[in-house]
Protein backbone atom coordinates (compact mmCIF):
# COMPACT_ATOMS: atom_id res chain seq x y z
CA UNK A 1 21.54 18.14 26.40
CA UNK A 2 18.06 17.17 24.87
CA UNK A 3 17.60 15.48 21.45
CA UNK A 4 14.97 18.14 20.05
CA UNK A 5 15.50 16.96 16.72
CA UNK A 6 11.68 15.24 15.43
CA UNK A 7 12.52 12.38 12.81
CA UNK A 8 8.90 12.05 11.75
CA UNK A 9 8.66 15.86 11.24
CA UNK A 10 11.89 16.24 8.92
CA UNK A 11 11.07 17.50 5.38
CA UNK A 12 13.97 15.34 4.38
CA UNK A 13 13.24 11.88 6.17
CA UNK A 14 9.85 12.46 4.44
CA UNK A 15 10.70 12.84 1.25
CA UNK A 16 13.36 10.03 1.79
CA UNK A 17 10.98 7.46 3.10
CA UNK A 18 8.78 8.24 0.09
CA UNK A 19 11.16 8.15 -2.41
CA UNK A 20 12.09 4.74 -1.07
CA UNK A 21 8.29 3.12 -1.22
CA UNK A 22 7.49 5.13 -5.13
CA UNK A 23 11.25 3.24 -6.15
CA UNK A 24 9.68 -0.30 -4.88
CA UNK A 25 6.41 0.45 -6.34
CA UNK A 26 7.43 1.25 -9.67
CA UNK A 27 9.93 -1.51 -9.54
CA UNK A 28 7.03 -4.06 -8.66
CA UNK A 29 5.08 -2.42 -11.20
CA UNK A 30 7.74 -2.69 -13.71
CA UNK A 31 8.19 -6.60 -13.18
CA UNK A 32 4.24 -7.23 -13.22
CA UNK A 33 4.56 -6.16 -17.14
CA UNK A 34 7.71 -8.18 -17.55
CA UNK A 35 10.37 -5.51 -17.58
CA UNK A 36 13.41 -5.16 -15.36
CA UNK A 37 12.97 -1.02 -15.62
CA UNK A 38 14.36 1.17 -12.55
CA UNK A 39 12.91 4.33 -12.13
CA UNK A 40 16.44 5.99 -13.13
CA UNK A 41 15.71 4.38 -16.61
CA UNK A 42 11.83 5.49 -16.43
CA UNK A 43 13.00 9.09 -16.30
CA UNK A 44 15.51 8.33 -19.24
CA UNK A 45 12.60 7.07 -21.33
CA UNK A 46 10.20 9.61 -20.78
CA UNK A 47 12.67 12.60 -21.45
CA UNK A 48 13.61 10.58 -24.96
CA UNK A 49 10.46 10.22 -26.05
CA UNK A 50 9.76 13.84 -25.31
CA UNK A 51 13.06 15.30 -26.66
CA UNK A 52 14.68 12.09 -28.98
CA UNK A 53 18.00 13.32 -29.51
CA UNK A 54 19.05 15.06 -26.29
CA UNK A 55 22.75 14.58 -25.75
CA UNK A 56 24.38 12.11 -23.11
CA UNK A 57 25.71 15.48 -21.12
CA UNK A 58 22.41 16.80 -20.41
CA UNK A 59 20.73 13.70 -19.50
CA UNK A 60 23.84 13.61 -17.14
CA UNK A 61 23.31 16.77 -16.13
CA UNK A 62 19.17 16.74 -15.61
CA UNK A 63 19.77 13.63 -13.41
CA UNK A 64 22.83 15.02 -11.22
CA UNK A 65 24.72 11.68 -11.84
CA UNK A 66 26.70 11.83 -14.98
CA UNK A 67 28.72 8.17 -13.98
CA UNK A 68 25.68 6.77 -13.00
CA UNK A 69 24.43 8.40 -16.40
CA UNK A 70 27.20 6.87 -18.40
CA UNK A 71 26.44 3.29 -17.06
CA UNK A 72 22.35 3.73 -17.17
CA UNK A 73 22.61 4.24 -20.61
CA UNK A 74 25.49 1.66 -22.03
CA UNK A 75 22.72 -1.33 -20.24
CA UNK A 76 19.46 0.67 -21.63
CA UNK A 77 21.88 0.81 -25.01
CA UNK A 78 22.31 -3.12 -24.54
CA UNK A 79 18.77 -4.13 -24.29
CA UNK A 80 18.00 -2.46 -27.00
CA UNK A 81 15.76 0.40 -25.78
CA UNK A 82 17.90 3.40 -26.90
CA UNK A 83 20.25 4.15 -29.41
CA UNK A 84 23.20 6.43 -28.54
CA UNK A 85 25.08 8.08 -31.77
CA UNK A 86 27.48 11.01 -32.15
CA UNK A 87 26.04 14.49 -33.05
CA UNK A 88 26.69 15.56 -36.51
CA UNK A 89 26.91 18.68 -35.35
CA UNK A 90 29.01 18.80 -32.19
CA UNK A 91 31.60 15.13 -32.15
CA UNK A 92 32.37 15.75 -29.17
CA UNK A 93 29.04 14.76 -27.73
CA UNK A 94 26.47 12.27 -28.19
CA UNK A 95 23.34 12.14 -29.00
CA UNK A 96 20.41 9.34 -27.40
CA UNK A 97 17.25 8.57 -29.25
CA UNK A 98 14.75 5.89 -28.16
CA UNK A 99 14.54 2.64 -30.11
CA UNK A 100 10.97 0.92 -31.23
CA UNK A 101 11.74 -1.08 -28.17
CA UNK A 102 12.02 1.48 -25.92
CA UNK A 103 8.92 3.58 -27.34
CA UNK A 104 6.78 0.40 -26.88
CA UNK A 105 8.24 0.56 -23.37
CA UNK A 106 7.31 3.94 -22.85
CA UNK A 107 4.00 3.43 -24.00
CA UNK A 108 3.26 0.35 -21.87
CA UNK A 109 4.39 1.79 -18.96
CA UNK A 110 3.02 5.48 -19.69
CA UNK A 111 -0.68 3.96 -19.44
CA UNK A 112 0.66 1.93 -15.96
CA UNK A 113 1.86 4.57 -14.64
CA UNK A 114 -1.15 6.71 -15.26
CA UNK A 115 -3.32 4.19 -13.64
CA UNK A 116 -0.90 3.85 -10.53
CA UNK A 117 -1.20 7.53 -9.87
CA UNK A 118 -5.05 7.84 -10.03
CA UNK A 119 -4.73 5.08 -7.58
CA UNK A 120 -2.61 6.70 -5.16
CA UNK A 121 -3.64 10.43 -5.30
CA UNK A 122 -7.04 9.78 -5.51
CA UNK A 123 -7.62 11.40 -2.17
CA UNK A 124 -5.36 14.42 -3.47
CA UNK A 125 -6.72 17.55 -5.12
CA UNK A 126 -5.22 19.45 -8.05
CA UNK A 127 -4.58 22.22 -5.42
CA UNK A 128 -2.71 19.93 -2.97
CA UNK A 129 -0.24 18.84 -6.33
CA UNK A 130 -0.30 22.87 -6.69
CA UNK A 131 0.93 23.06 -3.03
CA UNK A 132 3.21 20.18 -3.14
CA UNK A 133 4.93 21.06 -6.25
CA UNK A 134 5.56 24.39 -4.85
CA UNK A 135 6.99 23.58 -1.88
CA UNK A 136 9.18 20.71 -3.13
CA UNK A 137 10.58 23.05 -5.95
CA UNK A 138 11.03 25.67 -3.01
CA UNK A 139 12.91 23.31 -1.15
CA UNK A 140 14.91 22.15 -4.10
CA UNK A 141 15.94 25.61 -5.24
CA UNK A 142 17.01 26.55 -1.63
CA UNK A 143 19.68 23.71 -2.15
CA UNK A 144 21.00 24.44 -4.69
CA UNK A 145 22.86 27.46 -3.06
């Protein structure tokens, strides 16, 4: 029996491996500006600031990870950077809105960020992000089934 299976040409070892090195780079980015942020908490901040008042369920839910969720947000909660408060409307759910803290995080790490990525895809076109987002969305939707 031959092994015809090609690591370096698996669409999921790819996007594994480069999941792994964007976590450490934002990470080490992250601690260069003084903040113990994980990408997990990133993607928190940025949806917040975008949509303050989403509840706890759909953060949950946009993730894929509502434990991990749950915890995420209690530490975030604890340093200060969010705020997490039933919803008047529904008290059965909660509601989480960035703090002051957490915008100024956002905002400091918004303009690293940008930087970062006009580092790294400076070689990339707007038509290979075209490509790329396609594809990976492809991917992604053919999972879901």
């Amino acid at each position: 029996m031959s092994d015809t299976f090609d690591l370096e040409n698996s669409y999921a070892y790819l996007i594994y491996r480069t999941v792994r090195v964007l976590r450490r780079q934002f990470m080490r980015l992250a601690l260069a500006n003084g903040l113990e942020l994980f990408p997990e908490q990133w993607f928190v901040l940025v949806r917040l600031v975008k949509q303050p008042g989403c509840s706890q369920s759909d953060l949950g839910r946009d993730f894929d990870d509502r434990p991990s969720m749950a915890r995420a947000l209690r530490n975030m909660e604890e340093k200060g950077w969010i705020k997490i408060q039933p919803d008047p409307e529904d008290g059965r759910k909660n509601q989480v809105f960035p703090t002051k803290k957490g915008s100024e995080i956002y905002q400091l790490m918004a303009s690293v960020v940008t930087e970062e990525r006009k580092r790294m895809f400076k070689k990339l076109s707007a038509q290979d992000f075209k490509n790329f987002k396609r594809i990976i969305d492809q991917i992604y939707e053919e999972s879901l089934d």
